[in-house]
N, C-alpha and C. Protein backbone atom coordinates (compact mmCIF):
# COMPACT_ATOMS: atom_id res chain seq x y z
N UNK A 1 -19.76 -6.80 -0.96
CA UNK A 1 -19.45 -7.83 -1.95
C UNK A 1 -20.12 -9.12 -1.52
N UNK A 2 -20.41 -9.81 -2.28
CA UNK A 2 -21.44 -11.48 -2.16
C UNK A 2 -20.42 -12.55 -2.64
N UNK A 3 -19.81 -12.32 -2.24
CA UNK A 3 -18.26 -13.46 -2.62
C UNK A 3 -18.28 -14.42 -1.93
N UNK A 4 -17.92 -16.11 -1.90
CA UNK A 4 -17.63 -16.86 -0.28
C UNK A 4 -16.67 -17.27 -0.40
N UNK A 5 -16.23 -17.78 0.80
CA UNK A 5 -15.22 -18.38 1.11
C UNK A 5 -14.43 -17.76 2.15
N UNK A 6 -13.46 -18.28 2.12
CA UNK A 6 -12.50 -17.46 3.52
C UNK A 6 -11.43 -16.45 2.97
N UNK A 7 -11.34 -15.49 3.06
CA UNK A 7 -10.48 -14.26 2.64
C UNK A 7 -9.65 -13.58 3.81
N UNK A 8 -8.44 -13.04 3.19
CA UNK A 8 -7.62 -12.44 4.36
C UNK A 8 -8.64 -11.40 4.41
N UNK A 9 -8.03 -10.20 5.75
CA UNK A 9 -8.53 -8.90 5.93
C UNK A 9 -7.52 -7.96 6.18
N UNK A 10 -7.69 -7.03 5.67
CA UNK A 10 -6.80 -5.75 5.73
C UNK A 10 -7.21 -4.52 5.92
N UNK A 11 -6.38 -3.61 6.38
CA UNK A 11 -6.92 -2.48 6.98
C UNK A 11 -7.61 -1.66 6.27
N UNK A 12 -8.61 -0.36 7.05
CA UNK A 12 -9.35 0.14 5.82
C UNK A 12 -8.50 1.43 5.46
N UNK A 13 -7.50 1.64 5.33
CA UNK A 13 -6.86 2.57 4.85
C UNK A 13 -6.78 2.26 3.32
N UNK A 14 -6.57 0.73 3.00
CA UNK A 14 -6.42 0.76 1.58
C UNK A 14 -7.91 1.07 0.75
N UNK A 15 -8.64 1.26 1.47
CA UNK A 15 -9.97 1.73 0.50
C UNK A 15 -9.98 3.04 1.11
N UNK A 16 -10.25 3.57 2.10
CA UNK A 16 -10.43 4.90 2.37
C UNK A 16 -9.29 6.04 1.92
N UNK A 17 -8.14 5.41 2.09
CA UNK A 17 -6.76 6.52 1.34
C UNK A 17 -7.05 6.94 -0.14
N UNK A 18 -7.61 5.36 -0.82
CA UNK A 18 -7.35 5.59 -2.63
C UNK A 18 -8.50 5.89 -3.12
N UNK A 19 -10.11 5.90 -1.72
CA UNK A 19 -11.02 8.06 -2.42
C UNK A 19 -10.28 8.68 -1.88
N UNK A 20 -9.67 8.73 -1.24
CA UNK A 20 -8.93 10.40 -1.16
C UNK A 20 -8.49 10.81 -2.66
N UNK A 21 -7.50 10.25 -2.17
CA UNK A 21 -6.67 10.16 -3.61
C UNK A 21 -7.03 10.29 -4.55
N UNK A 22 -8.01 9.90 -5.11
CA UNK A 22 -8.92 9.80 -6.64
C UNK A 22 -9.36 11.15 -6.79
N UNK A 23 -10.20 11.26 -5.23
CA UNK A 23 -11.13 12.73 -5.63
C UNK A 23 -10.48 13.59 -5.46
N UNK A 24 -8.73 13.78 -5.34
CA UNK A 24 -8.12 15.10 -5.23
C UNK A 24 -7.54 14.58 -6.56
N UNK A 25 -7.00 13.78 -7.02
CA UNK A 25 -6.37 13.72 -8.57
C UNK A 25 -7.74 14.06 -9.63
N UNK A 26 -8.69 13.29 -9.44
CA UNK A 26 -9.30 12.58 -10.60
C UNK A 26 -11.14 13.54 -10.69
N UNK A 27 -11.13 14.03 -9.32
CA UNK A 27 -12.64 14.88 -9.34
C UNK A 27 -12.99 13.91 -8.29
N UNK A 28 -15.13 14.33 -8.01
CA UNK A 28 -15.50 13.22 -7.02
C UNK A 28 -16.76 12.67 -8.33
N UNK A 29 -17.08 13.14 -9.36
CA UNK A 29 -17.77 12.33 -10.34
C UNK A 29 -17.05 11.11 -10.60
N UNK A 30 -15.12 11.18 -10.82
CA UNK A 30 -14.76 9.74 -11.08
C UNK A 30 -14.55 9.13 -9.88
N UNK A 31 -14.68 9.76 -8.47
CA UNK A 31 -14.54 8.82 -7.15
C UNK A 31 -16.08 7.91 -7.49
N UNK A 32 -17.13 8.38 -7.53
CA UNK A 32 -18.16 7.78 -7.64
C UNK A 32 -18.61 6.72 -8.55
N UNK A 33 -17.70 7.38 -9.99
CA UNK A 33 -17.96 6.26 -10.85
C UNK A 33 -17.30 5.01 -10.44
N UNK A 34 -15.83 5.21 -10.07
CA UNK A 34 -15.31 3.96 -9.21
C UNK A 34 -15.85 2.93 -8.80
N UNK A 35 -15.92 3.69 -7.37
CA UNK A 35 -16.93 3.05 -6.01
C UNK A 35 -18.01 1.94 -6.81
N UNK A 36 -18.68 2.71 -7.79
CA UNK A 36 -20.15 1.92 -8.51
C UNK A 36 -19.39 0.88 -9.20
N UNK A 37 -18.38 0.64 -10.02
CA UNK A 37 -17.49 -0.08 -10.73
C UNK A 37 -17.42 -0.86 -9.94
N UNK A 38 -16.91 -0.68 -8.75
CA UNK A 38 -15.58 -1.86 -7.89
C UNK A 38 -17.16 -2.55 -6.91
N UNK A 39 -18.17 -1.88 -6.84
CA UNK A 39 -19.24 -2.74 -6.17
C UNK A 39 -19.38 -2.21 -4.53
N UNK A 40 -18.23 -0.93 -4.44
CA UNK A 40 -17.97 -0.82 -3.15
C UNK A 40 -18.36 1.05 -2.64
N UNK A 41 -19.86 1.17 -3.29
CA UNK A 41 -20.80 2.72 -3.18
C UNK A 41 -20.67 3.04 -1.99
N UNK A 42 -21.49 1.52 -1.30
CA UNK A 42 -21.47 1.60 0.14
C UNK A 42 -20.63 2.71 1.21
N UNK A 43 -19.31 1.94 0.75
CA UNK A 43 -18.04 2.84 1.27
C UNK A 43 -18.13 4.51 1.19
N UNK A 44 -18.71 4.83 0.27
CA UNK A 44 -18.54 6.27 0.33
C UNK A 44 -19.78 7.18 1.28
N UNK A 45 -20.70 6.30 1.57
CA UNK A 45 -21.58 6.77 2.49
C UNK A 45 -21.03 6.55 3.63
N UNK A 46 -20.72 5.80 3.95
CA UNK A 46 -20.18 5.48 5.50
C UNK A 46 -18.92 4.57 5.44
N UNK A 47 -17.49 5.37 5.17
CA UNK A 47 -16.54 4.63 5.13
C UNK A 47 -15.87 3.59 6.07
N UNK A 48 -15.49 2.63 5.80
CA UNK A 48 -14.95 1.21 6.79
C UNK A 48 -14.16 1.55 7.76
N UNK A 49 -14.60 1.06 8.96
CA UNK A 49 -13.97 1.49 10.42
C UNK A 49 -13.14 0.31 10.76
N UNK A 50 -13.03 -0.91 10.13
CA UNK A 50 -12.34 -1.97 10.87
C UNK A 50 -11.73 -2.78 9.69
N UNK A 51 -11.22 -3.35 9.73
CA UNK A 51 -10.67 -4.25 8.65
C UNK A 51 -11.52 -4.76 7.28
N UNK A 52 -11.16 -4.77 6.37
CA UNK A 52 -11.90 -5.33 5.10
C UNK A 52 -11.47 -6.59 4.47
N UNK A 53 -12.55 -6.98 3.59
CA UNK A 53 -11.96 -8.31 2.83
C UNK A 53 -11.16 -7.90 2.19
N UNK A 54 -10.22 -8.91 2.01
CA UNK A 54 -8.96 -7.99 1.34
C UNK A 54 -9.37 -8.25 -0.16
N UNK A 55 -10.59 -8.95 -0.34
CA UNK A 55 -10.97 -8.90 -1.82
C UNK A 55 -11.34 -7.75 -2.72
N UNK A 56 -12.00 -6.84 -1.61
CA UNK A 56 -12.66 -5.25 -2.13
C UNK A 56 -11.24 -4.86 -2.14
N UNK A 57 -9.98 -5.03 -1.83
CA UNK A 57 -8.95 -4.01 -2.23
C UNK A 57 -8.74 -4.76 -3.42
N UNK A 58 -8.69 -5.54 -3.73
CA UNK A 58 -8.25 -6.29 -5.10
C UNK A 58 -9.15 -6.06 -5.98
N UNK A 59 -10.37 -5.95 -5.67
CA UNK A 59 -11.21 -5.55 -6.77
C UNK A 59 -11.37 -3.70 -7.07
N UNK A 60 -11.24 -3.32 -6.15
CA UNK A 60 -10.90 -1.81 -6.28
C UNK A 60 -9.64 -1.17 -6.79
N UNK A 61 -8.37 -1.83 -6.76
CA UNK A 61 -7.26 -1.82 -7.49
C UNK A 61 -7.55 -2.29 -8.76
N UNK A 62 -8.14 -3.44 -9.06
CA UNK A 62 -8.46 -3.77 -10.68
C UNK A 62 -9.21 -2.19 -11.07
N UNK A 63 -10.42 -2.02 -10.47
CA UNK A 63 -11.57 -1.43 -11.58
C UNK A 63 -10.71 0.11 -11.08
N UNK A 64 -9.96 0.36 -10.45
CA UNK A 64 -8.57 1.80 -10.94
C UNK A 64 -8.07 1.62 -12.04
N UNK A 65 -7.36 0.74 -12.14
CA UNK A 65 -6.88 0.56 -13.43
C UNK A 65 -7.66 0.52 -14.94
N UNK A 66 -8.90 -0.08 -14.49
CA UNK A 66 -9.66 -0.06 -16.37
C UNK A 66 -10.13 1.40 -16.26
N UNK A 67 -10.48 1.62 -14.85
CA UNK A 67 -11.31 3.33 -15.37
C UNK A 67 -10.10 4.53 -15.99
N UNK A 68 -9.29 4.24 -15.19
CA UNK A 68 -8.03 5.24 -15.02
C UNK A 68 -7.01 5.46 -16.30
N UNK A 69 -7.22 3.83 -16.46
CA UNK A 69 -5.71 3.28 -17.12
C UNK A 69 -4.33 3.31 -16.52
N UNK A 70 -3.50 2.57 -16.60
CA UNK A 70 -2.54 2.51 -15.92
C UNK A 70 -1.96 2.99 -15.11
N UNK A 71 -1.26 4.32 -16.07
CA UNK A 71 -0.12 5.45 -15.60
C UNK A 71 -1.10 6.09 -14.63
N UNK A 72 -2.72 6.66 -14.72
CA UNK A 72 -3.28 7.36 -13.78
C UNK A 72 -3.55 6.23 -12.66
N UNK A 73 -4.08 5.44 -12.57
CA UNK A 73 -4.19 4.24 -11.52
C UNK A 73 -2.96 4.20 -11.03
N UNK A 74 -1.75 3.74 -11.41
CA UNK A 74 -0.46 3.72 -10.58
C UNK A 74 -0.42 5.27 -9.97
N UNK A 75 -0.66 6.18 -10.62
CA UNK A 75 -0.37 7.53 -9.38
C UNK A 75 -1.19 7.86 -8.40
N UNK A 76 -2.80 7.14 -8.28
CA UNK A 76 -3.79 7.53 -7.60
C UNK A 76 -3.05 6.87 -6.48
N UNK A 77 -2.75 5.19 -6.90
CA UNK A 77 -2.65 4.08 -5.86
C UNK A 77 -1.36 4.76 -4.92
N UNK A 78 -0.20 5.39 -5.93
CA UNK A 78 0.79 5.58 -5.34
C UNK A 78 0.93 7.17 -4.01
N UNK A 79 -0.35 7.78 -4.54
CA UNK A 79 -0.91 8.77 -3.59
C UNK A 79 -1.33 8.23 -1.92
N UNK A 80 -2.45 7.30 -2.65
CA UNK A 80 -2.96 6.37 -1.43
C UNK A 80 -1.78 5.74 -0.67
N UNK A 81 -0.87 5.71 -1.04
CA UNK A 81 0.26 4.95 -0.28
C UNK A 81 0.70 6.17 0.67
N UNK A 82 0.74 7.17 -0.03
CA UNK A 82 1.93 8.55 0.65
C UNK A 82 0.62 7.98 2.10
N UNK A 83 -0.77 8.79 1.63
CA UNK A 83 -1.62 8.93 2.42
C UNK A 83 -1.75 8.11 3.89
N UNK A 84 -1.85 6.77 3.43
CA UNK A 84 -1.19 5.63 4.56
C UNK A 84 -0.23 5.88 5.29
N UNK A 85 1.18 6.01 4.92
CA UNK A 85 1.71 6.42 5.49
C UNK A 85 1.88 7.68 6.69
N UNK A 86 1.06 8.79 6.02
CA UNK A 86 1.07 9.94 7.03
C UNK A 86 0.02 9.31 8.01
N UNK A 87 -1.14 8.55 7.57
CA UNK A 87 -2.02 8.43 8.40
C UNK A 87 -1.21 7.64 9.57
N UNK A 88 -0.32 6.70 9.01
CA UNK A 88 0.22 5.77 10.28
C UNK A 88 1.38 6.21 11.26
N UNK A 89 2.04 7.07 10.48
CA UNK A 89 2.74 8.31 11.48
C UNK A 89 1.95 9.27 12.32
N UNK A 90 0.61 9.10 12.18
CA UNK A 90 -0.13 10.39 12.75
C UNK A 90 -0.63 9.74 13.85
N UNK A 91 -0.78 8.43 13.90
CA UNK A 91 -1.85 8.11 14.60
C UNK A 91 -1.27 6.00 15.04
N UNK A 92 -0.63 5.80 14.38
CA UNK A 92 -0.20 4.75 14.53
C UNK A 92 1.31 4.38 15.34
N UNK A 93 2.33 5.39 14.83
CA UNK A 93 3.57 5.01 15.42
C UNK A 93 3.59 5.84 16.63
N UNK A 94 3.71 5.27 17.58
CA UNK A 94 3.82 6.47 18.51
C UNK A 94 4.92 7.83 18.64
N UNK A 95 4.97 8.73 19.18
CA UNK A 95 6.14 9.86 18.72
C UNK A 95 7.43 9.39 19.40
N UNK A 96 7.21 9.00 20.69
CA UNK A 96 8.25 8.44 21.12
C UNK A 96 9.23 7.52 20.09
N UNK A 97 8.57 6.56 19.67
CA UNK A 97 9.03 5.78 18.70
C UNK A 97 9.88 6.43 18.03
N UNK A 98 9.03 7.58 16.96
CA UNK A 98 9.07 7.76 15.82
C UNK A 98 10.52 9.30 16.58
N UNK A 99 10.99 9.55 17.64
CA UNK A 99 11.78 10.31 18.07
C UNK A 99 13.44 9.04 18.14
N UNK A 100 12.75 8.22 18.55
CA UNK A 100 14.10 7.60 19.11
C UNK A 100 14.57 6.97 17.74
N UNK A 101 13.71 6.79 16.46
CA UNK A 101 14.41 6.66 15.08
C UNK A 101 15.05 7.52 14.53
N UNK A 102 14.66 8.73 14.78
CA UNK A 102 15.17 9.93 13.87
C UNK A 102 16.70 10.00 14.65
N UNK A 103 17.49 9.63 16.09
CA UNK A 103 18.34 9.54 16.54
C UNK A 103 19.34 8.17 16.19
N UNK A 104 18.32 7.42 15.73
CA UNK A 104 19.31 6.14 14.99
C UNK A 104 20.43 6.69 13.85
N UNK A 105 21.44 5.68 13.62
CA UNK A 105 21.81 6.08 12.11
C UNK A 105 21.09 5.28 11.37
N UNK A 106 20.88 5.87 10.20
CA UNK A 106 20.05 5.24 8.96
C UNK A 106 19.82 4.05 8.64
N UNK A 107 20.84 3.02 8.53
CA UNK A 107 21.03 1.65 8.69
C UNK A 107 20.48 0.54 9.97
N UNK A 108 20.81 1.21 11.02
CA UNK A 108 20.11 0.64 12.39
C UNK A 108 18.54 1.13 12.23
N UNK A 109 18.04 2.51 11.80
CA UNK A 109 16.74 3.18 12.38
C UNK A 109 15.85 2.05 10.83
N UNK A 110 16.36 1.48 9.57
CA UNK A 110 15.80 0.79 8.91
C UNK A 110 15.51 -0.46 9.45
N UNK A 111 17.14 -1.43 9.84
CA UNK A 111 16.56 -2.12 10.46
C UNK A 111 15.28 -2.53 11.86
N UNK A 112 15.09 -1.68 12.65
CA UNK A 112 14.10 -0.89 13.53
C UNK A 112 12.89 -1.02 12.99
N UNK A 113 12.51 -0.09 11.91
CA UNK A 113 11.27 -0.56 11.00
C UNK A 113 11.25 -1.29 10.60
N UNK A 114 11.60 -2.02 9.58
CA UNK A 114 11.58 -3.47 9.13
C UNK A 114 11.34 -4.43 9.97
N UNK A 115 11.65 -4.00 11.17
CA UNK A 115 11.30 -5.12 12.23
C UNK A 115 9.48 -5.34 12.80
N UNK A 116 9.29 -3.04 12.85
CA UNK A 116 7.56 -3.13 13.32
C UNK A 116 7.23 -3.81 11.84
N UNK A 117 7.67 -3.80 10.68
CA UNK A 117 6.50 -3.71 9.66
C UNK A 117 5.72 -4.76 9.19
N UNK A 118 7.72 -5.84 9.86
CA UNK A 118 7.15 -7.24 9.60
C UNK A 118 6.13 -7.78 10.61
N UNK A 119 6.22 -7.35 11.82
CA UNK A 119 4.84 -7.83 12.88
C UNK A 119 4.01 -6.98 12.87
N UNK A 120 3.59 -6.30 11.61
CA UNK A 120 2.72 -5.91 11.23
C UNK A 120 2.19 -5.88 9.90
N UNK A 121 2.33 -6.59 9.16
CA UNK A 121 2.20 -7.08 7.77
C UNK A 121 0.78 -7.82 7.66
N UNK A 122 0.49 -8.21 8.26
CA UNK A 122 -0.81 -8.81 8.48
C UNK A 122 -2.33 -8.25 7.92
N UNK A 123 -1.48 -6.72 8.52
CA UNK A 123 -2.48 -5.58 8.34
C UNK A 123 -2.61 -5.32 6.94
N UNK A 124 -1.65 -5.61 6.26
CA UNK A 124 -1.90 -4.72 4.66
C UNK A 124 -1.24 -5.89 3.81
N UNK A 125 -0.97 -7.55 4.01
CA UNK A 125 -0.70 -8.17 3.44
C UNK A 125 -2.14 -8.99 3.10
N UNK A 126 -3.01 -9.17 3.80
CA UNK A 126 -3.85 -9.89 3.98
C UNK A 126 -3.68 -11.67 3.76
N UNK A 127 -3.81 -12.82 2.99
CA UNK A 127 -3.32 -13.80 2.98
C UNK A 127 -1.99 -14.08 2.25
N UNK A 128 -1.29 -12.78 1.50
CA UNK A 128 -0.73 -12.80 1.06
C UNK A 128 0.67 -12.85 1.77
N UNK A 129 1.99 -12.61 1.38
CA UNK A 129 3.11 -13.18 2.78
C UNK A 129 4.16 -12.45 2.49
N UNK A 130 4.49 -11.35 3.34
CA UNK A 130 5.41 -10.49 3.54
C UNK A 130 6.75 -11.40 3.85
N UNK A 131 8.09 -10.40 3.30
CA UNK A 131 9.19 -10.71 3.74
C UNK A 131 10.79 -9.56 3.45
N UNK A 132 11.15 -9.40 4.13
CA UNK A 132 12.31 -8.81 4.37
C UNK A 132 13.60 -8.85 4.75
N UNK A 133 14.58 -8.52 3.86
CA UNK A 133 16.18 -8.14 3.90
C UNK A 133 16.62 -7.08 4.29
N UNK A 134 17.10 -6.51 5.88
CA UNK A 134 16.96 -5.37 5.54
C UNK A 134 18.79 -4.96 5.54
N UNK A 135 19.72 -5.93 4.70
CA UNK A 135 20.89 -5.14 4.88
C UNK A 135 20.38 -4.29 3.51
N UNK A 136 21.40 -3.54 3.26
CA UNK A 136 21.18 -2.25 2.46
C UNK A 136 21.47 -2.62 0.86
N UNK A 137 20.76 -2.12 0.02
CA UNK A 137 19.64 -1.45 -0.10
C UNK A 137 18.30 -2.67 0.76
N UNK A 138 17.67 -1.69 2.11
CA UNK A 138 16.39 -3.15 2.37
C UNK A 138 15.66 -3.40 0.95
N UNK A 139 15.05 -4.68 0.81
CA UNK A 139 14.46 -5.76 0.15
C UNK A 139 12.97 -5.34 1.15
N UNK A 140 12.06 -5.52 0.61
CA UNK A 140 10.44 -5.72 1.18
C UNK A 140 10.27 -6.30 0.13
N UNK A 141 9.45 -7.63 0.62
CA UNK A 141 8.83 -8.09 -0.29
C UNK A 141 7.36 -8.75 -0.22
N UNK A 142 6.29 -9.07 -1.23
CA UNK A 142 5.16 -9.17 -1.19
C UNK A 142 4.55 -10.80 -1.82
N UNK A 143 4.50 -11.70 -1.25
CA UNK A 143 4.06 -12.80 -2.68
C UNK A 143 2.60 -12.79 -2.42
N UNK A 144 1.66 -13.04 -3.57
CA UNK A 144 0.33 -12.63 -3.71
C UNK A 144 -0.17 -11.86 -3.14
N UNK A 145 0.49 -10.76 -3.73
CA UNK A 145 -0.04 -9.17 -2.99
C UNK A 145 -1.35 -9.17 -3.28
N UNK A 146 -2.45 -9.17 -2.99
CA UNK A 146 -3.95 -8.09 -2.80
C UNK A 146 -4.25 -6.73 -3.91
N UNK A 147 -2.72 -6.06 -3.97
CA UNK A 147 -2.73 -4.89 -5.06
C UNK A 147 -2.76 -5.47 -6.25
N UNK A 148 -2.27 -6.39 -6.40
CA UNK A 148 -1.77 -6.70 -8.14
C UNK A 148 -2.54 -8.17 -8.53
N UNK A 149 -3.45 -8.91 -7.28
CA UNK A 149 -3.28 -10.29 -7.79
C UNK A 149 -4.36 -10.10 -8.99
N UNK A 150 -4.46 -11.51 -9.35
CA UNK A 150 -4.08 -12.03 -11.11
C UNK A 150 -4.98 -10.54 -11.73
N UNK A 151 -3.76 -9.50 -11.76
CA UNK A 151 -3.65 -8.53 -12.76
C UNK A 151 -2.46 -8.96 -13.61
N UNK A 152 -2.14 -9.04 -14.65
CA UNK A 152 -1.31 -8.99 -15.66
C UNK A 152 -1.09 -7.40 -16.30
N UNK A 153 0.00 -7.10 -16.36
CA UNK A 153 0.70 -5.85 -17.18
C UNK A 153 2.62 -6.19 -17.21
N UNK A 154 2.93 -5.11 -17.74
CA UNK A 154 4.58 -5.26 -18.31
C UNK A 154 5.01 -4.42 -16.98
N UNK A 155 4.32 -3.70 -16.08
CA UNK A 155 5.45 -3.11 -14.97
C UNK A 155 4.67 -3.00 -14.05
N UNK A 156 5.41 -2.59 -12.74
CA UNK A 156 5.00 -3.09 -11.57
C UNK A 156 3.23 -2.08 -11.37
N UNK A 157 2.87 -2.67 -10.31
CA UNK A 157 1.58 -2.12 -10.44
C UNK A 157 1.32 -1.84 -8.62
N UNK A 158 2.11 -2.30 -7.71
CA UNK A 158 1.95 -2.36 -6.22
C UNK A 158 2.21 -0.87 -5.81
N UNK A 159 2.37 0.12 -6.49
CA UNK A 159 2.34 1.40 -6.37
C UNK A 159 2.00 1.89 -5.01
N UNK A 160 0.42 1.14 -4.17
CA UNK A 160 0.34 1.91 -2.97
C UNK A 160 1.56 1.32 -2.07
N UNK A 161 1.80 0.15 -1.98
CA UNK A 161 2.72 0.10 -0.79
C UNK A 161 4.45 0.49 -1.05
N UNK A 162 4.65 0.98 -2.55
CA UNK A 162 5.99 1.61 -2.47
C UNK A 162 5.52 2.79 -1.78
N UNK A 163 4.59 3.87 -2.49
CA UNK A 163 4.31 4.99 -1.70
C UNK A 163 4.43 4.77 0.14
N UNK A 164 3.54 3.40 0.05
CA UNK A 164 3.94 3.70 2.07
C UNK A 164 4.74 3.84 2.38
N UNK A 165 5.96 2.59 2.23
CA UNK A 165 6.84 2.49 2.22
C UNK A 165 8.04 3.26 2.49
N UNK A 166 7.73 4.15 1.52
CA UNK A 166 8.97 5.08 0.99
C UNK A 166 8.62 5.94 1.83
N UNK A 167 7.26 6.80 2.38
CA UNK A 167 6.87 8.04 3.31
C UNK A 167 7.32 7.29 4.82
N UNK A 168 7.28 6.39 5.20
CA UNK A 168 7.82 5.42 6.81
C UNK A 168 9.33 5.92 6.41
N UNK A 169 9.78 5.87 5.68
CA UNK A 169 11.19 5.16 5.25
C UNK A 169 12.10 6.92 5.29
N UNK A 170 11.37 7.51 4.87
CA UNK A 170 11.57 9.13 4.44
C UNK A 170 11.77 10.01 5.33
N UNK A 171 10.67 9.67 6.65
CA UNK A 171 10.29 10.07 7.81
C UNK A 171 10.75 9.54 8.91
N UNK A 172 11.40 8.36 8.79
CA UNK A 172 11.91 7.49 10.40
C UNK A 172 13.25 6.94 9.93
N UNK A 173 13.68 7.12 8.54
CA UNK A 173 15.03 6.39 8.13
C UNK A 173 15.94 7.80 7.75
N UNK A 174 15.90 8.33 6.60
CA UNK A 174 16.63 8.90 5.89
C UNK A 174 15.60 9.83 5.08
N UNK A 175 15.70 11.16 5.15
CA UNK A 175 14.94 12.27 4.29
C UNK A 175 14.83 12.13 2.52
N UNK A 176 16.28 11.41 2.02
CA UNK A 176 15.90 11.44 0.95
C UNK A 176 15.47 9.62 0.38
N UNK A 177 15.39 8.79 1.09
CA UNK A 177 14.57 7.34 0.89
C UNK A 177 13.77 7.40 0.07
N UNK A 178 14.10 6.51 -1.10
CA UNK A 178 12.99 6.37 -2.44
C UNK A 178 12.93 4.78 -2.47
N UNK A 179 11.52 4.41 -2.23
CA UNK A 179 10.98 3.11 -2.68
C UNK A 179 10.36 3.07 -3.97
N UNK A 180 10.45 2.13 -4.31
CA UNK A 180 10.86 1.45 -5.75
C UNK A 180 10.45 -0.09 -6.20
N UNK A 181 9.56 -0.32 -6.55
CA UNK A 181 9.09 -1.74 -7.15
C UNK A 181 9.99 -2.75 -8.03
N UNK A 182 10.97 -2.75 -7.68
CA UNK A 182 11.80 -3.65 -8.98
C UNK A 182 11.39 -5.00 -9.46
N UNK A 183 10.14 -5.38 -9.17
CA UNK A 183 9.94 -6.79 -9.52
C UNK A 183 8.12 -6.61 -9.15
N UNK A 184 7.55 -7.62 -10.00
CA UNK A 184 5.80 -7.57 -9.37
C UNK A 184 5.46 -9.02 -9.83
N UNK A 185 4.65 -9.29 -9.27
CA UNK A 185 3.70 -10.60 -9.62
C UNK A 185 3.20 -10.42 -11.13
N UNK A 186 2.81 -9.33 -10.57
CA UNK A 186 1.60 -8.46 -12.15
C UNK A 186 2.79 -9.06 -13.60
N UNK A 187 4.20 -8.79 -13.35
CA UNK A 187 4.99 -8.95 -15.00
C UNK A 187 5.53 -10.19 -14.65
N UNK A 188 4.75 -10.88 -14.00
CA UNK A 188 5.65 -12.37 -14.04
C UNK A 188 6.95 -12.65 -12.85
N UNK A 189 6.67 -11.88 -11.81
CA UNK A 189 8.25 -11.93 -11.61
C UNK A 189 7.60 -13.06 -9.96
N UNK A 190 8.14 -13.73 -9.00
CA UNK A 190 7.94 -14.42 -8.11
C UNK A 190 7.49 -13.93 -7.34
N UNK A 191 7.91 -12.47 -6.74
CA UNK A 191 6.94 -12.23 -5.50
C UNK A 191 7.28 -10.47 -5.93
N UNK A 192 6.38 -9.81 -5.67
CA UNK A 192 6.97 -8.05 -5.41
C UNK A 192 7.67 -7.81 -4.62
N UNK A 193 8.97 -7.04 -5.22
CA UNK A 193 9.80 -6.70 -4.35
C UNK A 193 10.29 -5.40 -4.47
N UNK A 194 10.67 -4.38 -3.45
CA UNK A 194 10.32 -3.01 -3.35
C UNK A 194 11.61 -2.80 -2.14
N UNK A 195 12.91 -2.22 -3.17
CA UNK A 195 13.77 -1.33 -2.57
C UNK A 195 13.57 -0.08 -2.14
N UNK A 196 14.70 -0.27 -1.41
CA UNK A 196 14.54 1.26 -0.47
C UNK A 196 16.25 1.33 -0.56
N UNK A 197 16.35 2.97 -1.10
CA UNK A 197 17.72 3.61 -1.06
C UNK A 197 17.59 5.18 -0.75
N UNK A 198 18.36 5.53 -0.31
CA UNK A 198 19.01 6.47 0.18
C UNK A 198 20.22 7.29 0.17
């Protein structure tokens, strides 16, 4: 991208998870048409090893949505989220960790995460500004998320990070944990905010 200025950066999972995602939902003719859309071909020859502008996720979340349309863009994105997630259980949380949660009760092993996610928000918030409640149901929340900014629609659109969300939450909290967007920037609302119940 030929953009200037100063931009957050975020990890490359949010571009490398949502081709996955595409080319197992959508084919790899529409991964490609994408990529050419969002300006970001590059990526598919030699995908991003280190952090990205967090602008190519914002512009790659837009041009999902016009190619896709909505309902398919919210399930690609919300794939890419599962995907993140396994990737960061695989390779990110250590097992130890991810052993001494599964021995928590549900309520303590949330608060636990909520704690890595917030000193780690950086990674997938980019300038945008994480925040969290985690008595029950936890609160996550997003103001100028990267997924949704100035997108306009009637419902939430942050789809990949409920998917993360909810697979961390599923896997280190409680088996049946469903995250949930109840609020987005995208419909007007103050910041995205994304329950978790059980």
């Amino acid at each position: 991208m030929t953009q200037s200025g100063d931009a957050g950066r975020i990890g490359p999972n949010a571009i490398i998870r949502v081709a996955e995602a595409l080319e197992a939902q959508e084919g790899h003719h529409a991964l490609v048409a994408l990529f050419d859309l969002a300006g970001l071909a590059h990526y598919l020859e030699a995908p991003p090893t280190t952090m990205v502008d967090e602008r190519e996720v914002t512009v790659l979340q837009s041009a999902l949505r016009t190619q896709l349309g909505l309902q398919a863009a919210r399930s690609v994105s919300r794939d890419a989220g599962l995907r993140t997630g396994d990737y960061l259980l695989a390779n990110r949380i250590p097992g130890p960790a991810q052993f001494v949660l599964s021995l928590l009760p549900p309520r303590l092993a949330g608060r636990v995460l909520i704690k890595a996610i917030r000193s780690n928000a950086w990674t997938f918030v980019g300038t945008g500004v994480f925040g969290a409640d985690s008595n029950y149901p936890p609160r996550l929340s997003v103001i100028d998320s990267p997924i949704c900014r100035d997108a306009r629609a009637d419902e939430p659109l942050c789809d990949f990070y409920a998917g993360c969300f909810e697979r961390l939450f599923r896997r280190l909290v409680h088996p049946e944990a469903v995250a949930t967007e109840v609020a987005c920037q995208a419909a007007g609302a103050e910041a995205c905010i994304f329950e978790i119940r059980w």
